[in-house]
Structure formats: C-alpha cells, structure tokens
N, C-alpha and C. Protein backbone atom coordinates (compact mmCIF):
# COMPACT_ATOMS: atom_id res chain seq x y z
N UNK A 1 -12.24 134.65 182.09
CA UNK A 1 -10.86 134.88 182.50
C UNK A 1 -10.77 135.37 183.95
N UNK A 2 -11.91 136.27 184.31
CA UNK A 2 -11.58 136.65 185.51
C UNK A 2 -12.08 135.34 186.69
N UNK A 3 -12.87 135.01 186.09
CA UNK A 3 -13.14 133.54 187.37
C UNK A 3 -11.81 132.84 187.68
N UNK A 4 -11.17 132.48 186.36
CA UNK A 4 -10.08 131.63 186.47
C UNK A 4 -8.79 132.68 187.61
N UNK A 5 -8.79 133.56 187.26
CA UNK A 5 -7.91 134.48 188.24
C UNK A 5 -8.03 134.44 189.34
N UNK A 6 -9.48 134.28 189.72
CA UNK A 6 -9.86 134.17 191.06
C UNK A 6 -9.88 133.33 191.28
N UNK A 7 -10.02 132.19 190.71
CA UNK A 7 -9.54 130.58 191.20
C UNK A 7 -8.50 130.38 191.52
N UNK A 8 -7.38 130.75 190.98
CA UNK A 8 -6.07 130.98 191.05
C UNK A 8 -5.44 131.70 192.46
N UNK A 9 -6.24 132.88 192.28
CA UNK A 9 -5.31 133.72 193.84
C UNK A 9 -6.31 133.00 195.11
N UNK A 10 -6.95 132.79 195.01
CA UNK A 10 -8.01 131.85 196.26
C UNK A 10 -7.49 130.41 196.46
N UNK A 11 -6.92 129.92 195.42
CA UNK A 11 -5.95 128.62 195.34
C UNK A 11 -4.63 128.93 196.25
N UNK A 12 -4.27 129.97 195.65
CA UNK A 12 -3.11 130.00 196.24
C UNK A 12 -3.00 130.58 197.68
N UNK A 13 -4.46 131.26 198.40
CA UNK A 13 -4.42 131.82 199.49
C UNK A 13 -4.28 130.60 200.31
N UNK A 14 -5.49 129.80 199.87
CA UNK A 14 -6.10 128.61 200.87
C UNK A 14 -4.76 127.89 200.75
N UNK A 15 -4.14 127.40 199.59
CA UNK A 15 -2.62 127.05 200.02
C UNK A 15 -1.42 127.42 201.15
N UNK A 16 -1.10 128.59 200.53
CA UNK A 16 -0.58 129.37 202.01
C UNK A 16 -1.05 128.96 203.38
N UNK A 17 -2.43 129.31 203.33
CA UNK A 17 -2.54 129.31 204.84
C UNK A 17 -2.46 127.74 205.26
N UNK A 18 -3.03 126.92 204.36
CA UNK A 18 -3.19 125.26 205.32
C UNK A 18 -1.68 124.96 205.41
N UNK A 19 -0.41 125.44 204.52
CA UNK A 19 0.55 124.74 204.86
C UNK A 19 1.17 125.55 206.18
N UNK A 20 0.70 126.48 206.45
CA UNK A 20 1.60 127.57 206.95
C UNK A 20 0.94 127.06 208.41
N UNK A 21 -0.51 127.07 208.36
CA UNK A 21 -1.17 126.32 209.59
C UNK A 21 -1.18 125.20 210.13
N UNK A 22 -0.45 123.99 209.20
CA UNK A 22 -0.71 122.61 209.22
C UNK A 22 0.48 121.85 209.18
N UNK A 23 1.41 122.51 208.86
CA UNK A 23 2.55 122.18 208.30
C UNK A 23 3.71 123.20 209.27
N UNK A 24 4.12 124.06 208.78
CA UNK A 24 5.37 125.10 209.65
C UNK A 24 5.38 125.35 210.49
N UNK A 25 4.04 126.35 211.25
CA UNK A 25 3.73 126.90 212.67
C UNK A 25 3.97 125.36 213.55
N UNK A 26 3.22 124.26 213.14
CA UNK A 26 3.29 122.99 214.24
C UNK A 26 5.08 122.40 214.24
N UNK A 27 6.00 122.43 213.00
CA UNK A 27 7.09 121.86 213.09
C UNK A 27 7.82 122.95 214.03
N UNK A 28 7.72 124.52 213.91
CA UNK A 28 8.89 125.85 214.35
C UNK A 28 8.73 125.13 215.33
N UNK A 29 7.18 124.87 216.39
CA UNK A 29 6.75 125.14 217.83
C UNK A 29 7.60 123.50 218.26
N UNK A 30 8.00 122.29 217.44
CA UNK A 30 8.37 121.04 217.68
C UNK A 30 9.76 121.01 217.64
N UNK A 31 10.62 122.01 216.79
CA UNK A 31 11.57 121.85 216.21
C UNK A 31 12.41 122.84 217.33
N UNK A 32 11.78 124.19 217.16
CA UNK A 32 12.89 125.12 218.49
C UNK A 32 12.38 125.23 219.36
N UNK A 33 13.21 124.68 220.56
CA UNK A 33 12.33 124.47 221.64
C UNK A 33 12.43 125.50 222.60
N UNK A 34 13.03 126.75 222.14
CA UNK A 34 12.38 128.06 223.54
C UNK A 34 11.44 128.72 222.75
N UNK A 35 10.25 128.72 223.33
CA UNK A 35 8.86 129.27 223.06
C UNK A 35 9.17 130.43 222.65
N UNK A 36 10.01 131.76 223.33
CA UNK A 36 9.74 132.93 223.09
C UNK A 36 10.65 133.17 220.93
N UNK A 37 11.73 132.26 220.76
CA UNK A 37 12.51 131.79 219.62
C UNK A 37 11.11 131.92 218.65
N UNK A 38 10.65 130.50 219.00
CA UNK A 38 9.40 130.14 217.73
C UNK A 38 8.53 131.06 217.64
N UNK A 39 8.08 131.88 218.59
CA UNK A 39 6.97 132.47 219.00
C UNK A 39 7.80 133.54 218.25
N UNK A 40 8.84 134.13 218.02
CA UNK A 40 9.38 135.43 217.15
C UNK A 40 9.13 135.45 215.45
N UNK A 41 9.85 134.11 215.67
CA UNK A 41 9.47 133.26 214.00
C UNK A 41 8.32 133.58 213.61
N UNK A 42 7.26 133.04 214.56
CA UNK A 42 5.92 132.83 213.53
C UNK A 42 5.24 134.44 213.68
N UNK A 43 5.22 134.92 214.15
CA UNK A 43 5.04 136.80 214.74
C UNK A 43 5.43 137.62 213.13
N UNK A 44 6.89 137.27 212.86
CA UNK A 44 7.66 137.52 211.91
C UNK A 44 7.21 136.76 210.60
N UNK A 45 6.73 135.88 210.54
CA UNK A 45 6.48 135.11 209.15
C UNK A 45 4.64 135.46 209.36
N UNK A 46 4.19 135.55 210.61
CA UNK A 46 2.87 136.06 209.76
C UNK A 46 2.31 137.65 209.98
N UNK A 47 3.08 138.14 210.58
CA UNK A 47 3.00 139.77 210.07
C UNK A 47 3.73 140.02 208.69
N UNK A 48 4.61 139.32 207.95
CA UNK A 48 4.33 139.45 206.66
C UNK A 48 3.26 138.52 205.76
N UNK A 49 2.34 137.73 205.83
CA UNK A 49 1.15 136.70 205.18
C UNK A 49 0.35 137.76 205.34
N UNK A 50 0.22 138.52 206.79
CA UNK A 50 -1.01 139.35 207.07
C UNK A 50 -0.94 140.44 205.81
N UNK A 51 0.30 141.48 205.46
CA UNK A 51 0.07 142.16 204.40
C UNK A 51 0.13 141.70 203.12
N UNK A 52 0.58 140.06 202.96
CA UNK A 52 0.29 139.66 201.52
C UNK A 52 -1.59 139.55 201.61
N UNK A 53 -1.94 138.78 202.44
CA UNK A 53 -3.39 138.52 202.74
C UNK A 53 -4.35 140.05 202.49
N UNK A 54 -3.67 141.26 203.26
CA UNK A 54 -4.69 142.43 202.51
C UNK A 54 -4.46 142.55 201.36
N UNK A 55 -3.13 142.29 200.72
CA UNK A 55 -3.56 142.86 199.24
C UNK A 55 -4.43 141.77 198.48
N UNK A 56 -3.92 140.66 198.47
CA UNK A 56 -4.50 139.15 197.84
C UNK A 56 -6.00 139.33 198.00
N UNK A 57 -6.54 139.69 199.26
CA UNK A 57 -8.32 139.76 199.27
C UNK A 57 -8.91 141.50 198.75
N UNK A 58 -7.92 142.16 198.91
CA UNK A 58 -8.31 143.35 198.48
C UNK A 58 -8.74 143.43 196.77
N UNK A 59 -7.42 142.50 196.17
CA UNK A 59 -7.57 142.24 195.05
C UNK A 59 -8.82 141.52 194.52
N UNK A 60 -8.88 140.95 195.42
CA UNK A 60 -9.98 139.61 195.04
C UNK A 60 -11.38 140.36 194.81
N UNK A 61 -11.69 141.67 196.00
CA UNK A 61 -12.90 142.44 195.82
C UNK A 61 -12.87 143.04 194.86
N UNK A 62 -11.74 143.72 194.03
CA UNK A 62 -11.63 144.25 192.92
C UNK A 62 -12.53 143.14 191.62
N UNK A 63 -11.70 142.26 191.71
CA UNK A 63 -12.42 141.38 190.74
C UNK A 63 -13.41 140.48 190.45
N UNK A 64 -14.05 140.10 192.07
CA UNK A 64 -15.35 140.00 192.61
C UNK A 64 -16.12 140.91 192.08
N UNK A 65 -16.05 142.60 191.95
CA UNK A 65 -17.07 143.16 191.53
C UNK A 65 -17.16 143.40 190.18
N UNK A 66 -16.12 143.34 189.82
CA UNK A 66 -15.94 143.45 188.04
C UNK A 66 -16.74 141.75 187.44
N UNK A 67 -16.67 140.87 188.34
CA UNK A 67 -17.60 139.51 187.61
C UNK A 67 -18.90 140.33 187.74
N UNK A 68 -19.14 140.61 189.42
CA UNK A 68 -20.85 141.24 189.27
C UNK A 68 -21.27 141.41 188.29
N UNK A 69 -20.52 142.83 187.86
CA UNK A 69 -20.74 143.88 187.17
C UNK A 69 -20.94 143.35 185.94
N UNK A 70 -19.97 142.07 185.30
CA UNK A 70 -20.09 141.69 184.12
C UNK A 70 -21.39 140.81 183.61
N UNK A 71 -21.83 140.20 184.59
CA UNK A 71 -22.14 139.07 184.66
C UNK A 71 -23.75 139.12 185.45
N UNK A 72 -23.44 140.01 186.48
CA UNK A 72 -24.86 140.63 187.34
C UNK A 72 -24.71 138.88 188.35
N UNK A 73 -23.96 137.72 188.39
CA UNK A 73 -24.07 136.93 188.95
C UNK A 73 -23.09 137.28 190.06
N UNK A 74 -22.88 136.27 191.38
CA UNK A 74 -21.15 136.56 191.90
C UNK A 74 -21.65 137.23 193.56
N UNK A 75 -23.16 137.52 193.64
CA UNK A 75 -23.37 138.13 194.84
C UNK A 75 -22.77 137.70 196.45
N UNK A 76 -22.82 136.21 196.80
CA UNK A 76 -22.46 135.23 197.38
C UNK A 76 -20.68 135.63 197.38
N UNK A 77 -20.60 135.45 196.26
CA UNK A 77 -19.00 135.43 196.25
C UNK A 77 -17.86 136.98 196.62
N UNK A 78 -18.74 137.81 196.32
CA UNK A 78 -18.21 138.84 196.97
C UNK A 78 -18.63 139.15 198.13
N UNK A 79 -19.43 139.06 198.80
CA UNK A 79 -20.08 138.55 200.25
C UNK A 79 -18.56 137.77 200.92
N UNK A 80 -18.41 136.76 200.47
CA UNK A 80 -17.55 136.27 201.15
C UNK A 80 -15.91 136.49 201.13
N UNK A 81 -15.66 137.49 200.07
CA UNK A 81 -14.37 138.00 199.46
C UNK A 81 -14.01 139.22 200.59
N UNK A 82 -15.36 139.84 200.56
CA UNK A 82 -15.41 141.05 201.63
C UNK A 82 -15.33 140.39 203.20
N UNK A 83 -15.63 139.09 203.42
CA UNK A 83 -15.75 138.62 205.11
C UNK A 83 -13.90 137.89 204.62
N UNK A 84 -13.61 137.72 204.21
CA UNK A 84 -12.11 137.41 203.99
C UNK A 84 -10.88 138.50 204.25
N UNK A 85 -11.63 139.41 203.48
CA UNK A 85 -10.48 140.23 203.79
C UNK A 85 -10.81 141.14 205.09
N UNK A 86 -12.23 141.38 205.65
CA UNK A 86 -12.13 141.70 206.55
C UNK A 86 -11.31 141.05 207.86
N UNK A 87 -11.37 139.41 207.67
CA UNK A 87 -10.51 138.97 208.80
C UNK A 87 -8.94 138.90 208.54
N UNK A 88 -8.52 139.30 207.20
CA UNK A 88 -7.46 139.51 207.40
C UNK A 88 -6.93 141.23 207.74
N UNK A 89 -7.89 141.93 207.19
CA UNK A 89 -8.05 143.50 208.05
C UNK A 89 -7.80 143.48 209.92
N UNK A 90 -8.30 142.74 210.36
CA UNK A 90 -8.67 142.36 212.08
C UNK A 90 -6.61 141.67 212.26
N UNK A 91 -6.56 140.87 211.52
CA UNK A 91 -4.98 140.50 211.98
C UNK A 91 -4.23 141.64 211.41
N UNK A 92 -4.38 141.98 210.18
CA UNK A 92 -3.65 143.40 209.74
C UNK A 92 -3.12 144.12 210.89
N UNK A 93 -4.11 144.32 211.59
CA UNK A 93 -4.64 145.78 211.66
C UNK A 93 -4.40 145.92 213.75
N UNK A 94 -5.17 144.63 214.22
CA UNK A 94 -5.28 144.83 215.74
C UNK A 94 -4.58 143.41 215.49
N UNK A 95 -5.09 142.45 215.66
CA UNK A 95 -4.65 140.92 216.41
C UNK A 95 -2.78 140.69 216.30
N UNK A 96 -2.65 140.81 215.10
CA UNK A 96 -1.02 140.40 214.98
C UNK A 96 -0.51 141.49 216.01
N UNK A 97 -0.28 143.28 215.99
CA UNK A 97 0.25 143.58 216.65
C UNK A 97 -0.06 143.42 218.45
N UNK A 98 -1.47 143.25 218.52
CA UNK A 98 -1.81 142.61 219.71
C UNK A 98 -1.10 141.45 220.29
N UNK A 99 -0.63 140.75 219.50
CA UNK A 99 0.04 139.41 220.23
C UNK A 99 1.46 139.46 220.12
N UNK A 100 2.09 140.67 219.04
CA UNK A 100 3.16 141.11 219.56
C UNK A 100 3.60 141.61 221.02
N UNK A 101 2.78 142.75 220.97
CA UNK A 101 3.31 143.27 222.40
C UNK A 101 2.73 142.40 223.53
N UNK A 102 1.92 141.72 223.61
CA UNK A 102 1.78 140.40 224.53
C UNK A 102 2.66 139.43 224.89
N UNK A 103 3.35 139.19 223.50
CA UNK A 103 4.20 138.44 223.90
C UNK A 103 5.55 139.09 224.35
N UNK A 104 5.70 140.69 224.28
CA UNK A 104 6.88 141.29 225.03
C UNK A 104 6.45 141.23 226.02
N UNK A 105 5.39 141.13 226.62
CA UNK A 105 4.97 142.09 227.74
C UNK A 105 5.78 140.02 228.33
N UNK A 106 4.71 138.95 228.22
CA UNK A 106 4.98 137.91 228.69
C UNK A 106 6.31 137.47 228.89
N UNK A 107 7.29 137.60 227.40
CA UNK A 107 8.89 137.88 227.88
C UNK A 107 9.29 138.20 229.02
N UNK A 108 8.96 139.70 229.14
CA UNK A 108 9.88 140.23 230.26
C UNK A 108 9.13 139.91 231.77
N UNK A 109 7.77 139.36 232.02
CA UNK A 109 7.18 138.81 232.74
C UNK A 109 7.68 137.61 233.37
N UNK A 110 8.03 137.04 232.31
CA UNK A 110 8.80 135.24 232.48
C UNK A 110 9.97 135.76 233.00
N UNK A 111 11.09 136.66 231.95
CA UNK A 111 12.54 136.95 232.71
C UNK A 111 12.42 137.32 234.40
N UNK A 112 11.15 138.09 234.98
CA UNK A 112 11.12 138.51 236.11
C UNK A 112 10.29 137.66 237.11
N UNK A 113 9.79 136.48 236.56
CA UNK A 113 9.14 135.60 237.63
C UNK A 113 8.12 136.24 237.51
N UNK A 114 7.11 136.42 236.74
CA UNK A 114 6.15 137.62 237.49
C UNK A 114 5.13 136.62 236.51
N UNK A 115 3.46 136.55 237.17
CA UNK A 115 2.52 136.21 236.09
C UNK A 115 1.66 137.52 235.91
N UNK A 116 1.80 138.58 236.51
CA UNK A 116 0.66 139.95 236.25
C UNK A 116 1.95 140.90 235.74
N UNK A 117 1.72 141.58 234.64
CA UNK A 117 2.48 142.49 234.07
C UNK A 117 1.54 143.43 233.62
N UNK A 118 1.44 144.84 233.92
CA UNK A 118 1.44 146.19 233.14
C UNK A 118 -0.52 146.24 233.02
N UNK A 119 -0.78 145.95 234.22
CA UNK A 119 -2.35 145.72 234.64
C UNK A 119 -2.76 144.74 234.23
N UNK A 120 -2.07 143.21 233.77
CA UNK A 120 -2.97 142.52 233.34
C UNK A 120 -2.72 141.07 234.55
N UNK A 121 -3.57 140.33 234.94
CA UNK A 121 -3.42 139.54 235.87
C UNK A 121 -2.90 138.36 235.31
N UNK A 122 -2.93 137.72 234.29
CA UNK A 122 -1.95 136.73 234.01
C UNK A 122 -1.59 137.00 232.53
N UNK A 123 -0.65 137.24 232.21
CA UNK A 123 -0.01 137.54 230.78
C UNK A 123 -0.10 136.22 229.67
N UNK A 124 0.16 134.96 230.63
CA UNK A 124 -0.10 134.08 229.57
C UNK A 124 -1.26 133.47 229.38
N UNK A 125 -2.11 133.70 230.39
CA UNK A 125 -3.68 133.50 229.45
C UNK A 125 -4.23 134.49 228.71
N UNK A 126 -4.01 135.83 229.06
CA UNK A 126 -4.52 136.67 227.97
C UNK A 126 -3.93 136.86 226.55
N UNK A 127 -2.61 136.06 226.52
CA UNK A 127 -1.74 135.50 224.89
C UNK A 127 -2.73 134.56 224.50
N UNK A 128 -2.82 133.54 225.42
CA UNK A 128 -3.35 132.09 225.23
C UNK A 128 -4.94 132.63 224.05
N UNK A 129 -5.83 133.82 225.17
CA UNK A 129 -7.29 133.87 224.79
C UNK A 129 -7.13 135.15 222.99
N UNK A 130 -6.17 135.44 222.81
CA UNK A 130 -6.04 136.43 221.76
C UNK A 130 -5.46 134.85 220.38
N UNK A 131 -4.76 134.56 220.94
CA UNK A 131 -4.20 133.28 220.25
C UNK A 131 -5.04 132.22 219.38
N UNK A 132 -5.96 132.12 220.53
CA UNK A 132 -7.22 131.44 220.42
C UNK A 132 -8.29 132.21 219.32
N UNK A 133 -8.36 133.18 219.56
CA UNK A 133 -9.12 133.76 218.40
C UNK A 133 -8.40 134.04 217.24
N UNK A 134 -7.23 134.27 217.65
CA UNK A 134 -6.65 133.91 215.58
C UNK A 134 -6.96 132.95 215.04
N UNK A 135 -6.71 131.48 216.07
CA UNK A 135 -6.96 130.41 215.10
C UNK A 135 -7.98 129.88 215.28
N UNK A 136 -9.72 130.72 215.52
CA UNK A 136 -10.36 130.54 214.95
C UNK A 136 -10.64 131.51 214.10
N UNK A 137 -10.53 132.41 213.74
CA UNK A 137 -10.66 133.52 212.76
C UNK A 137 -10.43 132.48 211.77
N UNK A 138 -8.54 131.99 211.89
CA UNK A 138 -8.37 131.04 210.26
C UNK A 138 -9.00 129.86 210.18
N UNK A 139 -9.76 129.53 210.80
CA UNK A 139 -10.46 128.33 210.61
C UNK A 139 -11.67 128.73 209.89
N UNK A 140 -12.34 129.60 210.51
CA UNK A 140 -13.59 130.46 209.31
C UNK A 140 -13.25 131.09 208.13
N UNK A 141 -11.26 131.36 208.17
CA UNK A 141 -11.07 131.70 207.01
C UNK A 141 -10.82 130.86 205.77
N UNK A 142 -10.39 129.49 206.50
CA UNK A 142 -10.38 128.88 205.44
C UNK A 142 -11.38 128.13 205.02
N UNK A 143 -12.72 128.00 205.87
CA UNK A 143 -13.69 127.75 205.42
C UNK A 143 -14.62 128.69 203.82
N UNK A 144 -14.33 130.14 204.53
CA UNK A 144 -14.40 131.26 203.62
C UNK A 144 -14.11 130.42 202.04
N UNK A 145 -12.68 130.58 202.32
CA UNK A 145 -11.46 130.37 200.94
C UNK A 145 -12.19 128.46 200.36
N UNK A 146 -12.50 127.43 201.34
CA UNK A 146 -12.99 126.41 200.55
C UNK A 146 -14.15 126.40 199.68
N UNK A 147 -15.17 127.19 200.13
CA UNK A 147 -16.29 127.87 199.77
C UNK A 147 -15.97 128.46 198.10
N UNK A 148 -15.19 129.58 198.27
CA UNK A 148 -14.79 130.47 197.09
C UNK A 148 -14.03 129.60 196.12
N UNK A 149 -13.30 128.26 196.65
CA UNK A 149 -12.87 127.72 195.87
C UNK A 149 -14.18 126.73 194.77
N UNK A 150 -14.60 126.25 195.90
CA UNK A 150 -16.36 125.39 195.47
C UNK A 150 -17.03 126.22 194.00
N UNK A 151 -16.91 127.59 194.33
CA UNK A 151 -17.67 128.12 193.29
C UNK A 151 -17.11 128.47 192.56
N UNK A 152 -15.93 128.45 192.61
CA UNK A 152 -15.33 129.31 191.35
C UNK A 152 -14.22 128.13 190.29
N UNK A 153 -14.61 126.72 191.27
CA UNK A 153 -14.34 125.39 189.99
C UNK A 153 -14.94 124.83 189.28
N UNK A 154 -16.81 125.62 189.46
CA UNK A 154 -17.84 125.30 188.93
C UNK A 154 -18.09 126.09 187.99
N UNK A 155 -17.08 127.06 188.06
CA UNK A 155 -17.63 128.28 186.73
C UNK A 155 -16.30 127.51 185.22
C-alpha cells in the first residue's frame, strides 16, 4: 500500500511540474506580452508549487522510510526522495525569493533606464544566471521524479 502511495504522489509531482514546465510557464511568457506581467504570474504560481513541493517530498521521506523500515529494501529510493526535496528546499527557501527581488530590483532598473542596480552590474543577466539554475535544478528534478517513478511501477 505504501509503494502504491508513493507512486501516486510522485505521479502526481512529475505531473505538475512537466505541465507547469512544458505547457503554462511557455504559453503565460507567449500569451502576455509585458515580461515584468508574466514574470509576476509565474513568481506567484510557483512560490505556491514550491510549498506544495516541500510538503509532497517531505511526505514522500516519511514514507520512503517506513518502506525501509518495513521491508529493509527502498535504500536508492529514499536517497533520491531526500535529493528531491532538497531541491525543492533550495527554491523554498533561497532561489524563488532570490528571483523575486531580482526581478524588483530589474523592474525599477528598466523603469529608470539603468542596467547596474543596487551593486550589481547588469540586473538582467544576473536574473538570466539564477533563472538558469532553476531550470536546471527541474530538469534533475524531474529526472529524480522519472527514476522514482521507474521503481516504484515495478513494485
């Protein structure tokens, strides 16, 4: 029962994120066309994923160790339950609000003509290079989540 649970909330993570990555974020950025608009949207729609994402993997370690425990099998799989929720700990925690105030800082940068704001020499490459590491974080995350799915359709 508990495998199937965890098939289930790992189903539904890796869901979330590919549509949310593959699907919404690419239509907001096609569909409204002032950057700082979309760029609020998706800020706003994934600083709330980020606290569904800690509880969803937090949960997942819960019941990752209760298979261990039951089973003495599952080592692998909580290995990777724990590198899951740690990267959603990292957006939790630093990255999302990091690219918040980046992108205020870049706002009021753009309203003033300015590309160096508040010691930093160009505001929109240092969005660009924080940006960049979210979406590879979710690219290892959903590698993570295909993985966890692999093993836990075999049980």
């Amino acid at each position: 029962m508990t495998k199937k649970l965890i098939l289930i909330l790992v189903s539904i993570w890796w869901g979330w994120t590919a549509i949310i990555d593959f699907a919404v974020v690419p239509t907001v950025f096609r569909v409204i066309h002032d950057f700082f608009n979309a760029g609020e949207l998706g800020i706003a729609l994934f600083s709330k994923l980020n606290t569904l994402e800690v509880l969803v993997s937090s949960l997942l370690i819960v019941l990752s160790l209760y298979t261990l425990k039951q089973s003495g099998h599952g080592k692998l799989q909580l290995a990777l339950v724990i590198c899951a929720w740690a990267i959603a700990m990292i957006y939790f925690s630093y990255l999302t609000p990091k690219l918040v105030g980046l992108t205020e800082l870049w706002k009021e940068a753009d309203l003033k003509n300015l590309v160096s704001i508040a010691g930093i020499s160009d505001i929109q490459q240092e969005h660009q290079f924080y940006h960049r590491i979210y979406v590879g974080m979710d690219s290892v995350k959903l590698l993570i989540l295909t993985t966890l799915l692999a093993i836990n359709a075999k049980a």
